[in-house]
PDB file of N, CA and C in Angstrom:
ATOM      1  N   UNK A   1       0.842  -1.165   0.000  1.00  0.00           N
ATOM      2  CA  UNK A   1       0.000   0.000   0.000  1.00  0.00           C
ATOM      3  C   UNK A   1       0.893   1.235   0.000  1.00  0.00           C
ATOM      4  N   UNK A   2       0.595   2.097  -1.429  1.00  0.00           N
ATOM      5  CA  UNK A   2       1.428   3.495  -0.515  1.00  0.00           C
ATOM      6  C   UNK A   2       1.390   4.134   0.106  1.00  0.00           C
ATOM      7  N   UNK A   3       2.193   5.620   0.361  1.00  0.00           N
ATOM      8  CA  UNK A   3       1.721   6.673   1.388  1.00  0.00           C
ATOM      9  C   UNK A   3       0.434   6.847   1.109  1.00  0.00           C
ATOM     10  N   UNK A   4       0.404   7.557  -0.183  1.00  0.00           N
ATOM     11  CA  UNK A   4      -0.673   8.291  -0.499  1.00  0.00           C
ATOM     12  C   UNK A   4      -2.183   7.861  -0.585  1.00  0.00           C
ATOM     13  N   UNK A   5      -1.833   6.267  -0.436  1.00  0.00           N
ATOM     14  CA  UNK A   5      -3.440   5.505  -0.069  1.00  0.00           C
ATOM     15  C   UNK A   5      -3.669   5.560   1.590  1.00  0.00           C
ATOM     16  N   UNK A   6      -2.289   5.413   2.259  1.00  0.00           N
ATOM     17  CA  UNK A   6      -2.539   5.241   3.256  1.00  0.00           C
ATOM     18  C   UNK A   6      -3.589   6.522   4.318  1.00  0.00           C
ATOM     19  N   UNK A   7      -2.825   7.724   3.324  1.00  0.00           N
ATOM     20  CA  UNK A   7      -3.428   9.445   4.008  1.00  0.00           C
ATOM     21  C   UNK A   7      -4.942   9.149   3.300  1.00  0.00           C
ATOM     22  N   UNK A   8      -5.217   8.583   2.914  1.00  0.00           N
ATOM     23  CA  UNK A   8      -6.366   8.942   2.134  1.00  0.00           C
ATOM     24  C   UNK A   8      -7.744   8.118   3.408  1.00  0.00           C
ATOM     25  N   UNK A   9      -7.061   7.049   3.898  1.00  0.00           N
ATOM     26  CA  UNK A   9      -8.006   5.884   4.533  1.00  0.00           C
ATOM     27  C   UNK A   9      -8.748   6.821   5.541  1.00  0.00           C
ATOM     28  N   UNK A  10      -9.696   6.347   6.449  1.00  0.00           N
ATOM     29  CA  UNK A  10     -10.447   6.897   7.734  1.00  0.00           C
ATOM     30  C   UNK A  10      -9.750   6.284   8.823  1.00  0.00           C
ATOM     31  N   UNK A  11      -9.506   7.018   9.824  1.00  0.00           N
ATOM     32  CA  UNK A  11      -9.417   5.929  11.045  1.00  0.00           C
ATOM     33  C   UNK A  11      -9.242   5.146  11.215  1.00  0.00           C
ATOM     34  N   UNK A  12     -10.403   4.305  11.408  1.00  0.00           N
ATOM     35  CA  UNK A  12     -11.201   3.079  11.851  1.00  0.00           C
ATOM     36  C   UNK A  12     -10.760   2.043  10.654  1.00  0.00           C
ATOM     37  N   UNK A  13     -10.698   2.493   9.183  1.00  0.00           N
ATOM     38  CA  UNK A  13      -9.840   1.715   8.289  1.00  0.00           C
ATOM     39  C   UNK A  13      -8.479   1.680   8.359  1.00  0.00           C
ATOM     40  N   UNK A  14      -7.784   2.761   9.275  1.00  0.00           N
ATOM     41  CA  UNK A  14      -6.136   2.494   9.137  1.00  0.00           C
ATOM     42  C   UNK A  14      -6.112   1.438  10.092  1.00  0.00           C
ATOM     43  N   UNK A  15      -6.937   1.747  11.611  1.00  0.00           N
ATOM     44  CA  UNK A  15      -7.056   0.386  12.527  1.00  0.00           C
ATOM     45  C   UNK A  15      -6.896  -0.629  12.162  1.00  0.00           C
ATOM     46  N   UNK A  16      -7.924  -1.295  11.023  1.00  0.00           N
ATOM     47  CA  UNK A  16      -8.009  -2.645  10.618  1.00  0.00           C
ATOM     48  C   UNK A  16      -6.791  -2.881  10.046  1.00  0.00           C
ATOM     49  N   UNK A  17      -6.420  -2.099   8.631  1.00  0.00           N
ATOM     50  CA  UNK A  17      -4.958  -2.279   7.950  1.00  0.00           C
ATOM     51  C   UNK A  17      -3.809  -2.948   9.435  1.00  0.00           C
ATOM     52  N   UNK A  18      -4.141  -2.219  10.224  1.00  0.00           N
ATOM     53  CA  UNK A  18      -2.684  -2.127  10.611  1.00  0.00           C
ATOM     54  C   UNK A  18      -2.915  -3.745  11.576  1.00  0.00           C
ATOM     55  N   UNK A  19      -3.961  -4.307  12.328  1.00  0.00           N
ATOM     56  CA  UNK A  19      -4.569  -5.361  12.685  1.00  0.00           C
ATOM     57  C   UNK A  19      -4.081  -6.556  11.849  1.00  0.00           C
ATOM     58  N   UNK A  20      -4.575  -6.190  10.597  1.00  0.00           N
ATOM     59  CA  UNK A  20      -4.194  -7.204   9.418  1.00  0.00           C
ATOM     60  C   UNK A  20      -3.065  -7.673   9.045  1.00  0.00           C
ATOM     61  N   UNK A  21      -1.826  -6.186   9.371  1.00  0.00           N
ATOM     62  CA  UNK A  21      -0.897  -6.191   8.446  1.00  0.00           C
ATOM     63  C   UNK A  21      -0.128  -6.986  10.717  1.00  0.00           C
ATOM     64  N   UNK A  22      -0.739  -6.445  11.176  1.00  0.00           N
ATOM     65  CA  UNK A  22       0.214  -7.125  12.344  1.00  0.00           C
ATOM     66  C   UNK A  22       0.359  -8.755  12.521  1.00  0.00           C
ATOM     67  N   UNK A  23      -1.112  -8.855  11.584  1.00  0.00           N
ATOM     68  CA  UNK A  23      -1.679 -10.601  11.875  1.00  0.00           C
ATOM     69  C   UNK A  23      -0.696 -11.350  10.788  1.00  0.00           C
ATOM     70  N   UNK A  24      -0.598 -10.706   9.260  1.00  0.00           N
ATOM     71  CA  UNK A  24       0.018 -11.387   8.571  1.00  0.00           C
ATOM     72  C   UNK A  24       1.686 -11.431   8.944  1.00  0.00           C
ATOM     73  N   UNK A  25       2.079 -10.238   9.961  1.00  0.00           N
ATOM     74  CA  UNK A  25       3.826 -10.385  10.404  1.00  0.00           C
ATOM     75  C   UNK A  25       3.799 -11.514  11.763  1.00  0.00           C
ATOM     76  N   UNK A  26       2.978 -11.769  11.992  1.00  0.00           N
ATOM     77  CA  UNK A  26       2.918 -12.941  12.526  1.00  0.00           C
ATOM     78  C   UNK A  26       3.312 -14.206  12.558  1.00  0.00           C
ATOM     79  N   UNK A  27       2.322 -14.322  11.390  1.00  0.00           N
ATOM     80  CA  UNK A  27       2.594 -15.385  10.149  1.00  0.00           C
ATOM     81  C   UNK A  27       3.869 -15.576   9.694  1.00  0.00           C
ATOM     82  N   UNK A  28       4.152 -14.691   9.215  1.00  0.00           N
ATOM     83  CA  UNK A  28       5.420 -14.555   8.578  1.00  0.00           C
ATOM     84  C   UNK A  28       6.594 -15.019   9.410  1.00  0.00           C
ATOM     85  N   UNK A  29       6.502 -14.519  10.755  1.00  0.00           N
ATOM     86  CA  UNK A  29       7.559 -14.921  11.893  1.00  0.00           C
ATOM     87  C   UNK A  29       7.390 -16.683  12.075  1.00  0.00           C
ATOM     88  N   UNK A  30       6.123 -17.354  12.390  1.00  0.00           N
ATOM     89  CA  UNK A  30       6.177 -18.338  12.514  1.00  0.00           C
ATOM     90  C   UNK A  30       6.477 -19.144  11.213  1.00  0.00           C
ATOM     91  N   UNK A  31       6.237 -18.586  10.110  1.00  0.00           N
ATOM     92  CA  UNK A  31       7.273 -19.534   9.025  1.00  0.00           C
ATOM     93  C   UNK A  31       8.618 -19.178   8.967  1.00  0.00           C
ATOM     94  N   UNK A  32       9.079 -18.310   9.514  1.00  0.00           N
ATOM     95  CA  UNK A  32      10.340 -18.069   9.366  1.00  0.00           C
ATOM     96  C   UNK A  32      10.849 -19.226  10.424  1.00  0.00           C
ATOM     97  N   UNK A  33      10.546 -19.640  11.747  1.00  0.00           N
ATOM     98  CA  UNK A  33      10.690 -20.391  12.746  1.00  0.00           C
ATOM     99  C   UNK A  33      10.682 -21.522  12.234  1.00  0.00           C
ATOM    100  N   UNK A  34       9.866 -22.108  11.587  1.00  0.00           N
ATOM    101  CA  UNK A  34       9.734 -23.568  11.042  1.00  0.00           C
ATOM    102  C   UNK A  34      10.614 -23.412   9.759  1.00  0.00           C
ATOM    103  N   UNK A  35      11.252 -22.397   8.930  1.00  0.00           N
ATOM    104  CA  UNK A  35      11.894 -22.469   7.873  1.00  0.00           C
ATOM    105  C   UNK A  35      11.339 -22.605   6.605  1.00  0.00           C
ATOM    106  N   UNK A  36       9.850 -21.881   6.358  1.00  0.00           N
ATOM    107  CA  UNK A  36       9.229 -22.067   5.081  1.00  0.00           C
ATOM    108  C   UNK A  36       9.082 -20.626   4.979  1.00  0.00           C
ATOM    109  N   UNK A  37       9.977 -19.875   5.117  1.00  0.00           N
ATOM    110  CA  UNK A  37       9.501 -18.268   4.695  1.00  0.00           C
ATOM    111  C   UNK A  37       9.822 -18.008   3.412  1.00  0.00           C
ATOM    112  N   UNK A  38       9.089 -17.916   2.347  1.00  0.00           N
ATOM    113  CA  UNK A  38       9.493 -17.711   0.578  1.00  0.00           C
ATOM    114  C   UNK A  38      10.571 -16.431   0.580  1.00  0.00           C
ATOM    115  N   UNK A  39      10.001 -15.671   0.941  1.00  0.00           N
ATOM    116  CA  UNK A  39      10.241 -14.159   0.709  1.00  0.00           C
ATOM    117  C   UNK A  39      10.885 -13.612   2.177  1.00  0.00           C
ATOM    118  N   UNK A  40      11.653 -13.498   2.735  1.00  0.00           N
ATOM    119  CA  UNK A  40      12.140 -12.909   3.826  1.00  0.00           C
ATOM    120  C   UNK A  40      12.017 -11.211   3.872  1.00  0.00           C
ATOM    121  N   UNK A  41      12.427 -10.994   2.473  1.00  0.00           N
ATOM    122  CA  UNK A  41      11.873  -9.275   3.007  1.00  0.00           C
ATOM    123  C   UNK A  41      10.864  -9.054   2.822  1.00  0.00           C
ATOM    124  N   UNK A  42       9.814  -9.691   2.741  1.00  0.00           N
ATOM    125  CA  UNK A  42       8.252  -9.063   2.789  1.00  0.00           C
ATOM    126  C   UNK A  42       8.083  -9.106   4.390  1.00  0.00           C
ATOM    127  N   UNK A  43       8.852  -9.282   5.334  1.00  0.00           N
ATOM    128  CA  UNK A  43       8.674  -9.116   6.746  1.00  0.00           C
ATOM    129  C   UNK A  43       9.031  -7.595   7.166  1.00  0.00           C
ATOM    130  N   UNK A  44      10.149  -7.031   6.465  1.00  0.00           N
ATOM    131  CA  UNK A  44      10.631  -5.958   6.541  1.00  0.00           C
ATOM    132  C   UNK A  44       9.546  -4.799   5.879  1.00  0.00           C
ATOM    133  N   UNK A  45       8.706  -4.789   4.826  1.00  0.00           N
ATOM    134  CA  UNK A  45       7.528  -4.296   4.052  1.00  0.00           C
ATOM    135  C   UNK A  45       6.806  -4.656   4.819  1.00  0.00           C
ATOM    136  N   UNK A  46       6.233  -5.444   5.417  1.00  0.00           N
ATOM    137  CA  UNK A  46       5.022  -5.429   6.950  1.00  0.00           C
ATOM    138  C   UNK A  46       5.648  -4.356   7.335  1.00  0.00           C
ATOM    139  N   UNK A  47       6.477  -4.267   8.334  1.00  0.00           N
ATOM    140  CA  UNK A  47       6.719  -3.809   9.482  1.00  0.00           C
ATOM    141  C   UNK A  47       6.848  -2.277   8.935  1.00  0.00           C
ATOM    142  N   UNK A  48       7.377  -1.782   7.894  1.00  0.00           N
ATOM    143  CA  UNK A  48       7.357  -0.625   7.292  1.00  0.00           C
ATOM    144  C   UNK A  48       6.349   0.078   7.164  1.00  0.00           C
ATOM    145  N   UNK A  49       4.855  -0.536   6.940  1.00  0.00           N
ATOM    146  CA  UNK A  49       3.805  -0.503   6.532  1.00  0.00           C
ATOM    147  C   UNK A  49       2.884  -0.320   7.628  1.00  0.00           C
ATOM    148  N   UNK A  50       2.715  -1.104   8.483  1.00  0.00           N
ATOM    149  CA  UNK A  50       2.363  -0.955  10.228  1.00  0.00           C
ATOM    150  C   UNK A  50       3.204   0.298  10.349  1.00  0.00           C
ATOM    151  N   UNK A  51       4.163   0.353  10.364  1.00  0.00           N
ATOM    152  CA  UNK A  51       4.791   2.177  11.157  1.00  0.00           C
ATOM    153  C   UNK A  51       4.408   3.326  10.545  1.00  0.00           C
ATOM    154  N   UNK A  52       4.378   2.814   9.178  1.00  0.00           N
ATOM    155  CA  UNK A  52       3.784   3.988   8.313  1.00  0.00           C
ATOM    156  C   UNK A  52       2.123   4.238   8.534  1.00  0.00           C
ATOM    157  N   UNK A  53       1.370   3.379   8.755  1.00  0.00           N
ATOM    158  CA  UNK A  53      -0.150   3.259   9.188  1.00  0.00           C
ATOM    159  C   UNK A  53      -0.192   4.232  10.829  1.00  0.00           C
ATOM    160  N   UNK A  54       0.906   3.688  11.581  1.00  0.00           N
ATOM    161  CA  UNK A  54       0.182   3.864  12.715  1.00  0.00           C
ATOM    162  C   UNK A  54       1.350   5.477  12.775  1.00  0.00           C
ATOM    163  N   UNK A  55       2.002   6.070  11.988  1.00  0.00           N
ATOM    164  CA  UNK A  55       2.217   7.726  11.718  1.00  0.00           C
ATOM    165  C   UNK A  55       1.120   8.116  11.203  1.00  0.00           C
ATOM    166  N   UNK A  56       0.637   7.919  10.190  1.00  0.00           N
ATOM    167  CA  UNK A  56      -0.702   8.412   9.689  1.00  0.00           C
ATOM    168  C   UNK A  56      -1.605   8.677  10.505  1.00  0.00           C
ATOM    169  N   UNK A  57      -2.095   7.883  11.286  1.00  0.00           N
ATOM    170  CA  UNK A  57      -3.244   7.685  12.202  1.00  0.00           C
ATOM    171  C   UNK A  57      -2.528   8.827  13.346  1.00  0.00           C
ATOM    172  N   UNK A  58      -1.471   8.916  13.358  1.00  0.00           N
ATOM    173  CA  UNK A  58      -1.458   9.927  14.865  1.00  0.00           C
ATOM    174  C   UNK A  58      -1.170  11.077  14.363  1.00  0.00           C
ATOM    175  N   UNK A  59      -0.670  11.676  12.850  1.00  0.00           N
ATOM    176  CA  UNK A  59      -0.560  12.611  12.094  1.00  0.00           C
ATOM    177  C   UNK A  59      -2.239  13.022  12.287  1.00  0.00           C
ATOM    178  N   UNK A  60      -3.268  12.187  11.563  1.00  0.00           N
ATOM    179  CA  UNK A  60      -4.731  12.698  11.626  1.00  0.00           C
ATOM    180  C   UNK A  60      -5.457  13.136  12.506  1.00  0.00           C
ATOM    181  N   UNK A  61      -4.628  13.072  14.225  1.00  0.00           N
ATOM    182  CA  UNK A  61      -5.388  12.912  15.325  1.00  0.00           C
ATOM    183  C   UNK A  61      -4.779  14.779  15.860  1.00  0.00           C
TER     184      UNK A  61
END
């Protein structure tokens, strides 16, 4: 997602994004643990993405 979608969302939709995007770095950690992670830097793009969500959200407030 980019910035510029991200400024655009409501609230209550950056909430969920960022819910989602915490649930799928989750994921991601526990395949990394068992050793089936495809993509290793799409963990680094979560976590970028959650920080960038939850600046937005306190930028709007």
């Amino acid at each position: 997602m980019k910035l510029s979608e991200m400024k655009a969302l409501e609230s209550a939709d950056i909430q969920k994004e960022v819910v989602a995007r915490k649930k799928e770095l989750m994921e991601l950690r526990f395949q990394n643990v068992i050793g089936q992670l495809a993509n290793p830097s799409r963990v680094r793009k979560i976590r970028r993405e959650v920080a960038q969500l939850l600046t937005v959200a306190s930028q709007q407030k």
